[in-house]
Protein backbone atom coordinates (compact mmCIF):
# COMPACT_ATOMS: atom_id res chain seq x y z
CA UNK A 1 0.00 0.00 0.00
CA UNK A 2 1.63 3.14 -1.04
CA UNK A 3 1.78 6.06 1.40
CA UNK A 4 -0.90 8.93 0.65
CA UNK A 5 0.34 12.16 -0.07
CA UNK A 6 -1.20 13.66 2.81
CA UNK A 7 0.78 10.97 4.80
CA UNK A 8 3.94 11.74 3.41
CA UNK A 9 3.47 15.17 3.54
CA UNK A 10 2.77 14.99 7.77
CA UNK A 11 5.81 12.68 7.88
CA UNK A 12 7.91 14.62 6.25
CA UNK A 13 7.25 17.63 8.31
CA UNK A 14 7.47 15.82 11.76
CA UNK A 15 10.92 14.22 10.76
CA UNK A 16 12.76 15.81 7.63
CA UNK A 17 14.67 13.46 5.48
CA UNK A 18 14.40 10.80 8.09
CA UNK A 19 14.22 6.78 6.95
CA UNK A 20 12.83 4.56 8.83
CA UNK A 21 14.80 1.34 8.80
CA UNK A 22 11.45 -0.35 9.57
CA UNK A 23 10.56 1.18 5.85
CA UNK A 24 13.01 -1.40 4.57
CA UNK A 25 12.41 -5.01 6.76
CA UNK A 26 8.95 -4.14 7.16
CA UNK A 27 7.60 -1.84 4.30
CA UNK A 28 3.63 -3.54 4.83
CA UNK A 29 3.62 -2.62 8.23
CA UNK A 30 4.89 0.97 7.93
CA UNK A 31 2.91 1.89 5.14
CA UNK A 32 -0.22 0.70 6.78
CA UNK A 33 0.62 2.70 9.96
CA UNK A 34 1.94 6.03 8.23
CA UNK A 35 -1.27 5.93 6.78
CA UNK A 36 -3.48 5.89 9.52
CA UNK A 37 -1.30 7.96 11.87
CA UNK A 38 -0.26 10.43 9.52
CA UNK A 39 -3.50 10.85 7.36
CA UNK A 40 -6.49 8.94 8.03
CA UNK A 41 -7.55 9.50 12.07
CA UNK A 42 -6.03 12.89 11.45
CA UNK A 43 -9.00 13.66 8.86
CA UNK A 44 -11.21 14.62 11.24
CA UNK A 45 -9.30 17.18 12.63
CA UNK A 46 -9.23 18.83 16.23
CA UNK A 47 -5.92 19.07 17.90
CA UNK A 48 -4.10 20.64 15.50
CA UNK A 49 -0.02 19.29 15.24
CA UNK A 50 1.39 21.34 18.53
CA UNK A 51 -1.32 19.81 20.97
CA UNK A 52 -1.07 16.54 18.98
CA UNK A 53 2.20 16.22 19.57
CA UNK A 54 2.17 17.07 23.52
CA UNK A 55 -0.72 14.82 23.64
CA UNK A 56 1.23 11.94 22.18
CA UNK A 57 3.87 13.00 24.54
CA UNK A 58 1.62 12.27 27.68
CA UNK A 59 0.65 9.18 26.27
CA UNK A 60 3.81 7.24 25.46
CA UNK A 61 5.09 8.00 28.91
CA UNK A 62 2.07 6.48 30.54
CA UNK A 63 2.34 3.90 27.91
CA UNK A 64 6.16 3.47 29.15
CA UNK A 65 7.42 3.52 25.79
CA UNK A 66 10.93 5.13 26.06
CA UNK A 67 12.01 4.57 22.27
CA UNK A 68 9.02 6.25 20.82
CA UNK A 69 8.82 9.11 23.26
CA UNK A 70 12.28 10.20 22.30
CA UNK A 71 11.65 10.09 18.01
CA UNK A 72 8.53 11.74 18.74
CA UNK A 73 10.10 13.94 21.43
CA UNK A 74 12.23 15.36 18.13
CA UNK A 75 8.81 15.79 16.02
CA UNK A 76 7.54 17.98 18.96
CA UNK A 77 10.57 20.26 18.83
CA UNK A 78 10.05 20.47 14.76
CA UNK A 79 6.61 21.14 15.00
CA UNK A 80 7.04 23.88 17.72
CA UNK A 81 6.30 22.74 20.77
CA UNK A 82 9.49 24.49 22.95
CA UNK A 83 11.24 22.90 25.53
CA UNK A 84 9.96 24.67 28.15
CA UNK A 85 6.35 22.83 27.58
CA UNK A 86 7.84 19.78 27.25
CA UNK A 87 9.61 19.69 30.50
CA UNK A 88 5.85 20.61 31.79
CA UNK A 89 4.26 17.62 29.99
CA UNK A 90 6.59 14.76 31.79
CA UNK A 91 6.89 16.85 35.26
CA UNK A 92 2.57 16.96 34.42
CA UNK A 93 2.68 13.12 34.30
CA UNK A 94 5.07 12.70 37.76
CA UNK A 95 1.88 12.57 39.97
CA UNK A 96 -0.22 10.04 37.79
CA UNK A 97 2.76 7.70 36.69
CA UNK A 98 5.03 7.90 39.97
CA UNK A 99 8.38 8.87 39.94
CA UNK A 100 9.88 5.50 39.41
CA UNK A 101 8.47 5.24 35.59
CA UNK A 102 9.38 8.95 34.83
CA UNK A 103 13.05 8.68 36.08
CA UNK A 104 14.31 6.74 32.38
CA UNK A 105 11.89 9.79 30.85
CA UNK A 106 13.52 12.44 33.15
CA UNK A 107 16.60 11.53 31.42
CA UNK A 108 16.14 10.88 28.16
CA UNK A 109 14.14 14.75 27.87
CA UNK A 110 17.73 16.37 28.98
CA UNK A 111 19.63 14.31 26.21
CA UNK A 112 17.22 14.87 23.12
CA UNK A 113 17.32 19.09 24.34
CA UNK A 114 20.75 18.75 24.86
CA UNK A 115 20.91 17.08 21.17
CA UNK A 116 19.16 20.13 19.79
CA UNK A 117 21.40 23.05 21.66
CA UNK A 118 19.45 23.34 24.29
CA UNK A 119 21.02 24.71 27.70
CA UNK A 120 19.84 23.15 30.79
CA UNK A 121 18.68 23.34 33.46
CA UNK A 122 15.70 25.43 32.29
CA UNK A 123 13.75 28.12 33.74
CA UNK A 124 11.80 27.33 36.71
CA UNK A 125 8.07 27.66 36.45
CA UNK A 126 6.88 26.26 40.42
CA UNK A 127 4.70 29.13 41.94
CA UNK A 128 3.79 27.66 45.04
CA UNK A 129 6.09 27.68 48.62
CA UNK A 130 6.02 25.02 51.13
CA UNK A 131 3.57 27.63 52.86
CA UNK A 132 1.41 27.83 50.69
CA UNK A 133 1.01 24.57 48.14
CA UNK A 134 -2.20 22.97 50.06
CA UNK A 135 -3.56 26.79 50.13
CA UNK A 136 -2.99 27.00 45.98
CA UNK A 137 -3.33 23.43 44.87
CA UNK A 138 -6.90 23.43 46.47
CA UNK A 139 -7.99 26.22 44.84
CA UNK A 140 -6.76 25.28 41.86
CA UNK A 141 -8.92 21.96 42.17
CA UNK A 142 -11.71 23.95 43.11
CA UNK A 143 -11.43 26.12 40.45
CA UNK A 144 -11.57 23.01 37.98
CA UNK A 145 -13.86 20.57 39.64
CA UNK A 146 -15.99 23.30 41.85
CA UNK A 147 -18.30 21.95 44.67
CA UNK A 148 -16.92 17.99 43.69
CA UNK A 149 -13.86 18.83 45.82
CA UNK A 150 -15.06 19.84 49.14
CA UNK A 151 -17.64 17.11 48.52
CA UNK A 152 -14.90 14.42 48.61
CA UNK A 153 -12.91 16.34 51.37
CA UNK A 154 -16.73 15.16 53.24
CA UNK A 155 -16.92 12.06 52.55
CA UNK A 156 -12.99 11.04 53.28
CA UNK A 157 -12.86 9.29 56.21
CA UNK A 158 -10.65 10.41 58.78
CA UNK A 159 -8.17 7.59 58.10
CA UNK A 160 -7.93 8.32 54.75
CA UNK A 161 -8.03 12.56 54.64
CA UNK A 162 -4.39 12.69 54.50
CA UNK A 163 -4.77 11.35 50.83
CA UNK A 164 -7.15 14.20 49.84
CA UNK A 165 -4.59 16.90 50.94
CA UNK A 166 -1.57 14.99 49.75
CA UNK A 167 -3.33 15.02 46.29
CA UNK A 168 -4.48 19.04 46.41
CA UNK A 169 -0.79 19.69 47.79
CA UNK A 170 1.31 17.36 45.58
CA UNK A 171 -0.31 16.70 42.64
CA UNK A 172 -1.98 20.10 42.07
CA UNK A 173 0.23 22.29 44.25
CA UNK A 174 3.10 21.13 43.39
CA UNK A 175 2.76 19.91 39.83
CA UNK A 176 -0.36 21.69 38.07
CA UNK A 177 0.12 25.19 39.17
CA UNK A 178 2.94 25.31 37.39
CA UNK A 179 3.70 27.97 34.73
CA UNK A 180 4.50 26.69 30.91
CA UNK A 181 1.05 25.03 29.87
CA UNK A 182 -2.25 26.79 30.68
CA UNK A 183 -4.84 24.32 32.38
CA UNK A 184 -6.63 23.57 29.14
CA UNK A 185 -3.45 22.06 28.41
CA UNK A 186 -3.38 20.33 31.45
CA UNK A 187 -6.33 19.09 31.65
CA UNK A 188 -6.07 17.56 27.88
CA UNK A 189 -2.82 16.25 29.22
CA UNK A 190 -4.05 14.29 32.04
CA UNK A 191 -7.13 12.62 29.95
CA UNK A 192 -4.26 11.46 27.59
CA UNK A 193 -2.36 10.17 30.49
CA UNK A 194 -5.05 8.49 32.50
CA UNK A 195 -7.10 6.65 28.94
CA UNK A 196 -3.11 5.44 28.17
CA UNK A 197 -2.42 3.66 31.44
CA UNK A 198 -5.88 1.94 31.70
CA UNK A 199 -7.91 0.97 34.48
CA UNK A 200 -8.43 4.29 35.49
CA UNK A 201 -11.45 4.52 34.17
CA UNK A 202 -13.07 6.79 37.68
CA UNK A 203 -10.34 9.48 37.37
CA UNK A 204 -10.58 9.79 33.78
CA UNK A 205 -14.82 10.70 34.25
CA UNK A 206 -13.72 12.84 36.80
CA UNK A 207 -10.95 14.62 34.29
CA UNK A 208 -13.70 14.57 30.92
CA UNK A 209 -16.15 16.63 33.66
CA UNK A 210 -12.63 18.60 34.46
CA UNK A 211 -11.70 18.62 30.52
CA UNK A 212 -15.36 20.28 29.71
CA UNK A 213 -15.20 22.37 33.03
CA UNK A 214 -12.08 23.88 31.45
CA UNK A 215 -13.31 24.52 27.93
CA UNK A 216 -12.48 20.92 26.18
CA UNK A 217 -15.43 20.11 24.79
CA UNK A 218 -16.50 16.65 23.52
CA UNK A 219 -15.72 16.72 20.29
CA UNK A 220 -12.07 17.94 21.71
CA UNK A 221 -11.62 15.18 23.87
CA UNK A 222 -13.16 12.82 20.63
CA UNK A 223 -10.76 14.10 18.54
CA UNK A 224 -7.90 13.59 21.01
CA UNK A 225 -9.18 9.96 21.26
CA UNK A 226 -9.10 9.43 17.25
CA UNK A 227 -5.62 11.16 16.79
CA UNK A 228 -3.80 8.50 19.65
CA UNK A 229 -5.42 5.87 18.31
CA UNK A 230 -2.50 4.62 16.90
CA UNK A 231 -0.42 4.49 19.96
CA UNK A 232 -2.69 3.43 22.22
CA UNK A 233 -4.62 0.54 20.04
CA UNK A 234 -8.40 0.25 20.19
CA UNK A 235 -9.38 -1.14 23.68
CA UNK A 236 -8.08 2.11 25.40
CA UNK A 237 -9.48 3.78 22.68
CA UNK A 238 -13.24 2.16 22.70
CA UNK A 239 -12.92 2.49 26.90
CA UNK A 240 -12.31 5.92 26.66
CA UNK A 241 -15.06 6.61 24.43
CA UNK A 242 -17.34 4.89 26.82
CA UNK A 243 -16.28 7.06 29.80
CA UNK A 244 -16.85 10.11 27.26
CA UNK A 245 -20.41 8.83 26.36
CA UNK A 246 -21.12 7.87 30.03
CA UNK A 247 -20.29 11.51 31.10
CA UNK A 248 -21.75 13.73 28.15
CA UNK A 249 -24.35 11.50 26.74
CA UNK A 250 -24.97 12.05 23.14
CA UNK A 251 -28.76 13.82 22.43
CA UNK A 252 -31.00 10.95 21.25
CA UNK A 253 -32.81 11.30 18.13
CA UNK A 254 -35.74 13.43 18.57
CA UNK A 255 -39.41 12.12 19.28
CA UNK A 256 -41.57 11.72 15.47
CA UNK A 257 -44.14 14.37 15.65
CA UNK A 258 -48.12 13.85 15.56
């Protein structure tokens, strides 16, 4: 099957005179696949290539794919995403991977940005203090999930409300008030992280509500679906659709009139 122009064209843009030796052992298989992730489930559009990209970023390292994140670490760079943002996207995925699985990642960011002349370390971007992280990481939660949060905060049981201010602390504190990606961003980044890893399928309802909340709409969060399709094969895929439909239920066809 020959590549498509449009195919070709994407490629070509993402990695400039690059050959794939898999384009010689296994020409079937790489035809088929720069097909469908370089044209066909980018047809119906959405993301555009930037938040693609930094979408397909999130993924692979919940998907703990080290080889892929760095070649398509290098397509980010081409396609403009700047280093800055993509520091943000792997420290993003710290709290919802754990360190241990982002350490290899940690790594292998500083040597492709070193590769491309990039000086490190880079420019901070934490807001928050030891004083105040709980104070701005709850508010931030609040701000994306409204009355949901001091709802849970409720119904924690006293064993177990260490967890909820660990998680408005750490994970949004520490991690999401962050400068270098706006919480659109974000929010896209941890519905691409959480529909990657699986099993998550509670927190990822919870992040489509957040995702909408934010200004993702459905047909956002759809396309983002379609366009990591290819990376993340079609059980993730089809469960993620499910927690989409579950949360904003598509309009049924209207009633025949009398």
């Amino acid at each position: 099957m020959p590549l498509t122009e449009t195919a070709r064209k994407n490629h070509e843009a993402l990695f400039p005179n690059h050959r794939s030796t898999l384009a010689t052992t296994d020409p079937e298989l790489i035809e088929v696949f720069d097909n469908f992730a370089f044209d066909e489930v980018l047809r119906p559009g959405g993301l555009g290539a930037r938040t693609r990209l930094m979408a397909i970023l999130a993924s692979l390292i919940a998907q703990q794919t080290l080889a892929e994140y760095e070649v398509m670490l290098g397509a980010a760079l081409a396609a403009g995403v700047t280093p800055v943002e993509a520091r943000e996207i792997l420290y993003h995925a710290v709290p919802y991977v754990g360190i241990a699985k982002a350490f290899a990642f940690i790594h292998a960011t500083n040597e492709v940005l070193t590769a491309h002349g990039v000086a490190l370390p880079l420019p901070g971007q934490s807001t928050t203090t030891p004083a105040d992280r709980f104070e701005k990481g709850l508010a931030l939660q609040k701000a994306i999930f409204g009355d949901r949060i001091d709802e849970l905060y409720e119904r924690a049981p006293e064993s177990e409300i260490h967890i909820q201010r660990l998680l408005s602390a750490n994970c949004f504190g520490d991690h999401q008030t962050r400068t270098g990606l706006d919480v659109k961003t974000r929010e896209l980044l941890t519905f691409s992280i959480l529909l990657s890893l699986g099993g998550c399928e509670p927190q990822l309802k919870g992040h489509i509500q957040g995702n909408v909340n934010v200004g993702n709409d459905k047909a956002f969060l759809l396309a983002a679906v379609t366009e990591l399709l290819p990376f993340i094969g079609y059980p993730r895929a089809l469960n993620a659709i499910a927690c989409l439909n579950e949360v904003l239920p598509e309009a049924g066809p209207s009633e025949p009139s009398t």
